[in-house]
Protein backbone atom coordinates (compact mmCIF):
# COMPACT_ATOMS: atom_id res chain seq x y z
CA UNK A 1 -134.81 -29.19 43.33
CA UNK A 2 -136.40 -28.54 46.84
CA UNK A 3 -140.50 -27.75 46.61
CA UNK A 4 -141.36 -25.31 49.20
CA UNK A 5 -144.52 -27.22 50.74
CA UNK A 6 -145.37 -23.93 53.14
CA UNK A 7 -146.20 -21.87 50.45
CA UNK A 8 -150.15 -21.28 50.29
CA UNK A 9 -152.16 -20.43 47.36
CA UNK A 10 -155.49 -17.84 47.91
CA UNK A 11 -153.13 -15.23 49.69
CA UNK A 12 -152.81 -11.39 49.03
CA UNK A 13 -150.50 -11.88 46.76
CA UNK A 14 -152.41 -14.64 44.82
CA UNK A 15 -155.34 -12.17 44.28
CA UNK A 16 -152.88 -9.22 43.42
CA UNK A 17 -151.59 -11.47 40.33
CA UNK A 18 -155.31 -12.88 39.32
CA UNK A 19 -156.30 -9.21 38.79
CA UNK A 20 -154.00 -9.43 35.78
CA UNK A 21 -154.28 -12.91 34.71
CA UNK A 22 -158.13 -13.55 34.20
CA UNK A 23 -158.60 -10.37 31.74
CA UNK A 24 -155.38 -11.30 29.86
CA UNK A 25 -156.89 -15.15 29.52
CA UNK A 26 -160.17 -13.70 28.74
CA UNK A 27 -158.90 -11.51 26.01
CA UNK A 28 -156.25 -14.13 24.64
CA UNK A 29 -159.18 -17.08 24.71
CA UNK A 30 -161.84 -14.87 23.53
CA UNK A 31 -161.41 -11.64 21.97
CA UNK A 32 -158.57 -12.75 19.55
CA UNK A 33 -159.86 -15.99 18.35
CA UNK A 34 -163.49 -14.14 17.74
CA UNK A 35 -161.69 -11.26 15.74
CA UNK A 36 -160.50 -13.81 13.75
CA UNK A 37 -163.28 -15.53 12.95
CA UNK A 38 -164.84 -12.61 12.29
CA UNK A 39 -162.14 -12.07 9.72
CA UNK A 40 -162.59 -15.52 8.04
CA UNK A 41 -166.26 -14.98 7.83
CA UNK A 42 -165.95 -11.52 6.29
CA UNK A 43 -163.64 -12.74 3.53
CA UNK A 44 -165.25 -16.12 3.00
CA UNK A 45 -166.37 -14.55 -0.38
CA UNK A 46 -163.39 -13.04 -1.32
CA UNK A 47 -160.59 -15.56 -2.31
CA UNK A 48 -157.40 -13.63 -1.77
CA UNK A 49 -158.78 -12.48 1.52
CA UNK A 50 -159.21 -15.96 2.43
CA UNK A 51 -155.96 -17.07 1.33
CA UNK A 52 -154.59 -15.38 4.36
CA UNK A 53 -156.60 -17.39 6.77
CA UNK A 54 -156.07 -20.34 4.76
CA UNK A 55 -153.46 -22.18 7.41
CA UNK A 56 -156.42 -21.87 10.09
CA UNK A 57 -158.71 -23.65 7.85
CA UNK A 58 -157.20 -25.99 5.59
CA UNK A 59 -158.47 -28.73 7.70
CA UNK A 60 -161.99 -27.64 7.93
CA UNK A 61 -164.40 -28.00 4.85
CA UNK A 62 -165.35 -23.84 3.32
CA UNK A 63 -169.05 -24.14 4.20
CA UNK A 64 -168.80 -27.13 6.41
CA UNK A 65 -169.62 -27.17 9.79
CA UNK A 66 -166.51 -28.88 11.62
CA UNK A 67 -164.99 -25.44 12.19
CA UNK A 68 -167.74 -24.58 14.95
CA UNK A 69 -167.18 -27.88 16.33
CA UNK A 70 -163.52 -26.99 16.70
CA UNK A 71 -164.60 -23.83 18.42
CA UNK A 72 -166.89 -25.93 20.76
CA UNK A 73 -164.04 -28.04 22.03
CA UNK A 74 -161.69 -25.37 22.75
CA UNK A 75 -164.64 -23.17 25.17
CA UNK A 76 -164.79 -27.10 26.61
CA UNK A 77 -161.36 -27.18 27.14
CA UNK A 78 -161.14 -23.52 28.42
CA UNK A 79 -164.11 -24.36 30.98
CA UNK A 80 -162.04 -27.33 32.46
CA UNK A 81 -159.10 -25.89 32.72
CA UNK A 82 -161.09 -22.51 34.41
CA UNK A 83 -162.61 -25.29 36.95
CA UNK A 84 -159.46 -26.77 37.67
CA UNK A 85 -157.10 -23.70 38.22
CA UNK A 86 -160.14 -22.32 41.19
């Protein structure tokens, strides 16, 4: 396997192809995992409701707070891996 070490990154094309990628990382990292947790919260009370969501928080207490925490280190992990890509 031969790496092409001409090829530069920041080009036309580069910027062409982020047009696409930052709103479809926005909306996979952010919208969907907040319509979700909107979900959860919405059928906390309801127990066949929550029985759907149950494989997203079987590891997390009902009323505890460890789920935010899990929240917390994925918008950390996001943010480093949004530094490191520009």
């Amino acid at each position: 396997m031969m790496i092409d070490s001409n090829y530069e990154c920041h080009t036309e094309q580069w910027y062409k192809g982020i047009k696409y990628v930052i709103p479809i990382t926005i909306f996979l990292v952010v919208v969907i995992p907040f319509f979700v947790i909107y979900k959860i919260y919405k059928s906390r009370n309801n127990m066949t409701d929550f029985c759907k969501y149950y494989y997203l928080t079987a590891e997390y207490k009902r009323n505890g707070i460890f789920l935010y925490f899990e929240f917390i280190k994925l918008f950390f992990k996001f943010t480093i891996m949004t530094v490191i890509m520009f």
